[in-house]
Each structure stands twice: as structure tokens, then as C-alpha cells.
PDB file of N, CA and C in Angstrom:
ATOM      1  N   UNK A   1      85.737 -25.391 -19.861  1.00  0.00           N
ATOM      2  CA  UNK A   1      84.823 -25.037 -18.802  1.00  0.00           C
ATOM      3  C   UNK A   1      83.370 -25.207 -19.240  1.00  0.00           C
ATOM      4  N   UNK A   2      83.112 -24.601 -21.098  1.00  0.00           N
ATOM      5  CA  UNK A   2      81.626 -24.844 -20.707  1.00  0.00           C
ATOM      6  C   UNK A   2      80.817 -26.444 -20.884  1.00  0.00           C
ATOM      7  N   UNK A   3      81.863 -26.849 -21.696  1.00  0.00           N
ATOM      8  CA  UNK A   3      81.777 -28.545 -21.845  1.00  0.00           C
ATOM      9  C   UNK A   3      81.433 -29.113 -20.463  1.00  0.00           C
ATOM     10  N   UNK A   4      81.974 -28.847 -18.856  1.00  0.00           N
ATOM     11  CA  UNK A   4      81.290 -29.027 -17.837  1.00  0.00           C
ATOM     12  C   UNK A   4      79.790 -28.986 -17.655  1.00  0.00           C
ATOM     13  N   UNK A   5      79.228 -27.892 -18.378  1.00  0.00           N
ATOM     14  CA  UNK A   5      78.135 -27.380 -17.934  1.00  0.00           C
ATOM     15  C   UNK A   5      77.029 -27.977 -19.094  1.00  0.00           C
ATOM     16  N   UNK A   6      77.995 -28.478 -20.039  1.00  0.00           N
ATOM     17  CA  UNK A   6      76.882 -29.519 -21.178  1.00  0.00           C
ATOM     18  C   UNK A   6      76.526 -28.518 -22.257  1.00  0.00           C
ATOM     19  N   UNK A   7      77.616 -27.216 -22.619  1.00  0.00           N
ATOM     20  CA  UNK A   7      77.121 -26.041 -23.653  1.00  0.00           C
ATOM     21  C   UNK A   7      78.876 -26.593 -24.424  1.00  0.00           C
ATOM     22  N   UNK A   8      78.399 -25.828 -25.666  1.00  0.00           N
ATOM     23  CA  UNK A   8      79.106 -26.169 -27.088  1.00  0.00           C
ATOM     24  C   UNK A   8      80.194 -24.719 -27.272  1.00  0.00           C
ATOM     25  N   UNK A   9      81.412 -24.748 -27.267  1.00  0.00           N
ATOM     26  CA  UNK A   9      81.774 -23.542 -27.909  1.00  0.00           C
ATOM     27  C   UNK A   9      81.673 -22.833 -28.827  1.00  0.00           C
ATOM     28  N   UNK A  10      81.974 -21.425 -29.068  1.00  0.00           N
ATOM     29  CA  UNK A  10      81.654 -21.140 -30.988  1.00  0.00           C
ATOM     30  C   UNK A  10      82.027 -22.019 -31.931  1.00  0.00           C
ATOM     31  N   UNK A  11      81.418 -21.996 -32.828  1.00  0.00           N
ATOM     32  CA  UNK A  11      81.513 -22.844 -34.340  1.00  0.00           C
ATOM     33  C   UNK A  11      83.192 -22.211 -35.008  1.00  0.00           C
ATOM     34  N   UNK A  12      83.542 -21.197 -34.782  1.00  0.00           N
ATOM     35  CA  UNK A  12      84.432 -20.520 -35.334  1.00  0.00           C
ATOM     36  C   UNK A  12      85.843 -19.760 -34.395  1.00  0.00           C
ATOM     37  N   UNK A  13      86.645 -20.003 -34.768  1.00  0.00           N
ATOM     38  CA  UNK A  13      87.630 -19.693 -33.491  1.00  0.00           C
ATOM     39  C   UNK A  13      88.235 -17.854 -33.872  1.00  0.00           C
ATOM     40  N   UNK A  14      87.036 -17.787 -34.874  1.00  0.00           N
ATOM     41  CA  UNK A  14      87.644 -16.124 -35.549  1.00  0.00           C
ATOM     42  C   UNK A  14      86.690 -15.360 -34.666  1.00  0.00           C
ATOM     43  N   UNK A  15      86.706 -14.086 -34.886  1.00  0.00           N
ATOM     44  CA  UNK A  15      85.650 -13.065 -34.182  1.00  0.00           C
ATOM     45  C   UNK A  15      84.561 -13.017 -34.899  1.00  0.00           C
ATOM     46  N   UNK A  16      83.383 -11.986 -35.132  1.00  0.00           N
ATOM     47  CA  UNK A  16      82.664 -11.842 -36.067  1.00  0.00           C
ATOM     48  C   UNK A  16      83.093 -10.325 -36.499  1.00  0.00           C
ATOM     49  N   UNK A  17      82.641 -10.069 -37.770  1.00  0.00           N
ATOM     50  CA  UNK A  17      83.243  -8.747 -37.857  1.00  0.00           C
ATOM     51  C   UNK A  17      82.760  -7.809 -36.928  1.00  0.00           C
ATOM     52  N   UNK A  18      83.187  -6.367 -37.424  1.00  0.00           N
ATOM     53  CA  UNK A  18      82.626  -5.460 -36.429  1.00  0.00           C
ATOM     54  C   UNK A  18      81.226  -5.098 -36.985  1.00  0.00           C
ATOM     55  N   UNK A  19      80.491  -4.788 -36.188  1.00  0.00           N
ATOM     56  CA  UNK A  19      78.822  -4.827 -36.557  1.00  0.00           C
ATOM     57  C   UNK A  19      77.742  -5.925 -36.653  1.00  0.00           C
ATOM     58  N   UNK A  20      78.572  -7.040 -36.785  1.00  0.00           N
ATOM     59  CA  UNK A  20      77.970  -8.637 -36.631  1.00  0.00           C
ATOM     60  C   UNK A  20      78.042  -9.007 -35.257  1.00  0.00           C
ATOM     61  N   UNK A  21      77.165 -10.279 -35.413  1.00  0.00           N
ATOM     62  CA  UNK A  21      77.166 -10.886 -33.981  1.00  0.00           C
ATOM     63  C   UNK A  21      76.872 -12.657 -33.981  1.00  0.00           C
ATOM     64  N   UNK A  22      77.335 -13.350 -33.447  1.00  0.00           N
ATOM     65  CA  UNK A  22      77.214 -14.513 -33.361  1.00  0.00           C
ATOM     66  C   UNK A  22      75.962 -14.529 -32.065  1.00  0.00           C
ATOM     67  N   UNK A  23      74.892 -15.195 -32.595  1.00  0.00           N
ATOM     68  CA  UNK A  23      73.589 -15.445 -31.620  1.00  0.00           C
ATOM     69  C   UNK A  23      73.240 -16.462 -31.078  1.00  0.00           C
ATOM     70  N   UNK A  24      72.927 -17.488 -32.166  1.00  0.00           N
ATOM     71  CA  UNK A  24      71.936 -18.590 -32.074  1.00  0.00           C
ATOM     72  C   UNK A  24      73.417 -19.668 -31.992  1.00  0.00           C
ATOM     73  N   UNK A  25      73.807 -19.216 -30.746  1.00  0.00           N
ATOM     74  CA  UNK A  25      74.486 -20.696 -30.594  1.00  0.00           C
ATOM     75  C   UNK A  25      74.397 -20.625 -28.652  1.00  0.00           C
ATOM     76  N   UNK A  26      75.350 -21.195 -27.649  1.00  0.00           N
ATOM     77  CA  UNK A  26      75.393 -21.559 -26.444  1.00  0.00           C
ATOM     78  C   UNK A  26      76.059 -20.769 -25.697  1.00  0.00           C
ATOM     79  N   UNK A  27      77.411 -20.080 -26.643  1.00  0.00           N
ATOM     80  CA  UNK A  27      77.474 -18.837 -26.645  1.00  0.00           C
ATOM     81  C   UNK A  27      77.762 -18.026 -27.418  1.00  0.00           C
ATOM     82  N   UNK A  28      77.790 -16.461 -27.131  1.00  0.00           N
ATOM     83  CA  UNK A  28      77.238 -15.683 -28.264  1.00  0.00           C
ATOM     84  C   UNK A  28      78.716 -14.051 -28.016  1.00  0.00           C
ATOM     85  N   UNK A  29      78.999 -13.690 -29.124  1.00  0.00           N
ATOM     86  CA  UNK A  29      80.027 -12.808 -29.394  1.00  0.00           C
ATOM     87  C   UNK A  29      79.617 -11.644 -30.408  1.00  0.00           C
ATOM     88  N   UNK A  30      80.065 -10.515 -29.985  1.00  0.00           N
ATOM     89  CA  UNK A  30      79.391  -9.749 -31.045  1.00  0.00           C
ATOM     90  C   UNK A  30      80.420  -8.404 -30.841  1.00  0.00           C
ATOM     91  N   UNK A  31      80.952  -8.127 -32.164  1.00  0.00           N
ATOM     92  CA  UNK A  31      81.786  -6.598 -31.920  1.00  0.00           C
ATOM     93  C   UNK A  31      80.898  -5.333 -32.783  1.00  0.00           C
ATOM     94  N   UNK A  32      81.290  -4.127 -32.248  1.00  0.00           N
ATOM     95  CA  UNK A  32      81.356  -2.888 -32.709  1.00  0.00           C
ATOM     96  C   UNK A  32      82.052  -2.084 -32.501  1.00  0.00           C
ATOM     97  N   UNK A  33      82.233  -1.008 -33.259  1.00  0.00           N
ATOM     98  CA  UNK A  33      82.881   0.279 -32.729  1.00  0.00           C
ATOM     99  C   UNK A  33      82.604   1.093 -32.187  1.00  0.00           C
ATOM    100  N   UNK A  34      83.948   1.556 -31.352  1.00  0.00           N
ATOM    101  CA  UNK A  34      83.581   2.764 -30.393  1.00  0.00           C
ATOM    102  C   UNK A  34      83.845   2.347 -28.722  1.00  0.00           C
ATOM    103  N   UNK A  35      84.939   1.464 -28.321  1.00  0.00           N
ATOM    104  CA  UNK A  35      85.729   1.099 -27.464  1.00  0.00           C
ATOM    105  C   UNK A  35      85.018   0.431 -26.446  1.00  0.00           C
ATOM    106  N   UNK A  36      85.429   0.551 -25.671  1.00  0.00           N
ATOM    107  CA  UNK A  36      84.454  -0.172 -24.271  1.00  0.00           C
ATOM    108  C   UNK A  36      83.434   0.193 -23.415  1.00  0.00           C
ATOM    109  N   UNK A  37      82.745   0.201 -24.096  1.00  0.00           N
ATOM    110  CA  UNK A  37      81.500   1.132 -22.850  1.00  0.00           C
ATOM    111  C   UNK A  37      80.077   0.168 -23.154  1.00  0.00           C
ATOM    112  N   UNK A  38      78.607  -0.102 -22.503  1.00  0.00           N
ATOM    113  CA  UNK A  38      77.928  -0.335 -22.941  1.00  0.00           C
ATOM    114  C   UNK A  38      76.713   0.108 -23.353  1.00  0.00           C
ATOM    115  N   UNK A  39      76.731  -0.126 -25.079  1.00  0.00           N
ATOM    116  CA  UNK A  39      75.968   0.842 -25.914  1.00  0.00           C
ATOM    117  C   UNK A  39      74.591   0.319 -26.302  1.00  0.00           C
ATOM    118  N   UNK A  40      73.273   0.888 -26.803  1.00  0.00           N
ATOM    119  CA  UNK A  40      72.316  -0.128 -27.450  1.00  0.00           C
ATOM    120  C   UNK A  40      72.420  -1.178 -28.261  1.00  0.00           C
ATOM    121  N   UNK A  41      73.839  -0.882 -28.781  1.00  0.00           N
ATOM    122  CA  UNK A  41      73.818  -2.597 -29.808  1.00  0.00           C
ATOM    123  C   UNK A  41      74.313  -3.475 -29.030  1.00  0.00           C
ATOM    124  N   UNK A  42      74.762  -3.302 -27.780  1.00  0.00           N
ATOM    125  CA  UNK A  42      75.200  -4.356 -26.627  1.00  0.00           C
ATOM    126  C   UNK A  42      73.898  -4.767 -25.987  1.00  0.00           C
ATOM    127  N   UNK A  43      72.741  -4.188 -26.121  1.00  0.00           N
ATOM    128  CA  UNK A  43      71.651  -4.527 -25.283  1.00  0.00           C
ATOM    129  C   UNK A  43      71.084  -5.202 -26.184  1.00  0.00           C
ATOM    130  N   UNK A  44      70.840  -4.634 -27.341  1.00  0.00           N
ATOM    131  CA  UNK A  44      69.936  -5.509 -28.554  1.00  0.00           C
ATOM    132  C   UNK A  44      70.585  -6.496 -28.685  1.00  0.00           C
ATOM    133  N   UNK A  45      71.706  -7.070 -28.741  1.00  0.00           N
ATOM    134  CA  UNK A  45      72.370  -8.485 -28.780  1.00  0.00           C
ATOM    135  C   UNK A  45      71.619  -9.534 -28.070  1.00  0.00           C
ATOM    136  N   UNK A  46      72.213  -8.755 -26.626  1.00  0.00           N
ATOM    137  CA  UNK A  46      71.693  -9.524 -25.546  1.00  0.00           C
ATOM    138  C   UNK A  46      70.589  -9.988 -25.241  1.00  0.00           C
ATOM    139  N   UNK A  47      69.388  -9.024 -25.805  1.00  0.00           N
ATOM    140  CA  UNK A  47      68.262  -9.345 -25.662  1.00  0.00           C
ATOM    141  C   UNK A  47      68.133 -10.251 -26.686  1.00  0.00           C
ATOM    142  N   UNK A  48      68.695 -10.370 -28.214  1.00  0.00           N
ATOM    143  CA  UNK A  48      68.050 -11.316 -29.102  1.00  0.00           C
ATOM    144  C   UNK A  48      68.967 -13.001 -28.573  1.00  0.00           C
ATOM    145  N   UNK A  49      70.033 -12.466 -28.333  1.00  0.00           N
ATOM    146  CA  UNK A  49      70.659 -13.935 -27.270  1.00  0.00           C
ATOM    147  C   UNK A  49      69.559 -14.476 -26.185  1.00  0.00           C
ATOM    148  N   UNK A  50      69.042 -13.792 -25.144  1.00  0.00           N
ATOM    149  CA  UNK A  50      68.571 -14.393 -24.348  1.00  0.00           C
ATOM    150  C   UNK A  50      67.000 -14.740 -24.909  1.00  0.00           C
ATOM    151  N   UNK A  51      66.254 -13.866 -26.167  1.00  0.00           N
ATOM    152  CA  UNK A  51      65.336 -14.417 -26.536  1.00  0.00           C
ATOM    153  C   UNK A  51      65.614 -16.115 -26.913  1.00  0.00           C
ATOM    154  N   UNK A  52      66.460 -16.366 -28.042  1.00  0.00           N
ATOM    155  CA  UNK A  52      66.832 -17.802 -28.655  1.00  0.00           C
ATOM    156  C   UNK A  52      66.570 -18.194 -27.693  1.00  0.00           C
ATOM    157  N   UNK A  53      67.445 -18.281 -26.593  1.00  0.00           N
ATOM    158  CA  UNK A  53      67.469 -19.354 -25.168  1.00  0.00           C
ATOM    159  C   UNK A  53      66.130 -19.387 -24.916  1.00  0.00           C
ATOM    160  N   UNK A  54      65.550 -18.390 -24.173  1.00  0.00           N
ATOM    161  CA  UNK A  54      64.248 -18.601 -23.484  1.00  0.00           C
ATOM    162  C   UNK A  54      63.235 -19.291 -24.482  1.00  0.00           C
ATOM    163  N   UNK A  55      62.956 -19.142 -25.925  1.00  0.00           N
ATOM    164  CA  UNK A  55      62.312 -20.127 -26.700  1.00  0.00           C
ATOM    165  C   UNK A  55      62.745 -21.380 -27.160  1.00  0.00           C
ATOM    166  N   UNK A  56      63.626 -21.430 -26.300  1.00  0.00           N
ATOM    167  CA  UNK A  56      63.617 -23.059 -27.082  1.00  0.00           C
ATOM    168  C   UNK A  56      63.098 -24.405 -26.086  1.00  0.00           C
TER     169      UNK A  56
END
């Protein structure tokens, strides 16, 4: 699907650990603990994801 849209999948077909995050790519994955809800390290991701994009 994103090959349609002219974006690259992850580099890695593993997760990142928990507390890491995959950023600076087309798209971006990131785990932590503490189940499903959304927490500040879900926002700080997002925001340093959508920074990369918007500067380039």
C-alpha cells in the first residue's frame, strides 16, 4: 500500500525495543510500556516524526 503512495517501508521487519522508536524514516514505530492508552511518549514521538517530515 505505501509503495502506491511513493513511501518506503521500515528498514527492519523486527519492532524496536520497548522505549525506542524508529523516526527518521516514511514510517515510524515506537513501543513502551504500560498497555494501550495514549501517553506523553506517544506525543513526543509524534511530534519528533512529524518534525523530520516537515523539514525536509
Amino acid at each position: 500500500m505505501y509503495r502506491l503512495l511513493g513511501k518506503k517501508r521500515l528498514d527492519s521487519e523486527a519492532s524496536p525495543a520497548v522505549g525506542e522508536a524508529i523516526v527518521k524514516s516514511d514510517l515510524s514505530d515506537h513501543k513502551r510500556p504500560d498497555g494501550h492508552s495514549v501517553e506523553r511518549f506517544d506525543w513526543l514521538k509524534f511530534l519528533e516524526f512529524a518534525e523530520y517530515h516537515l523539514q525536509q
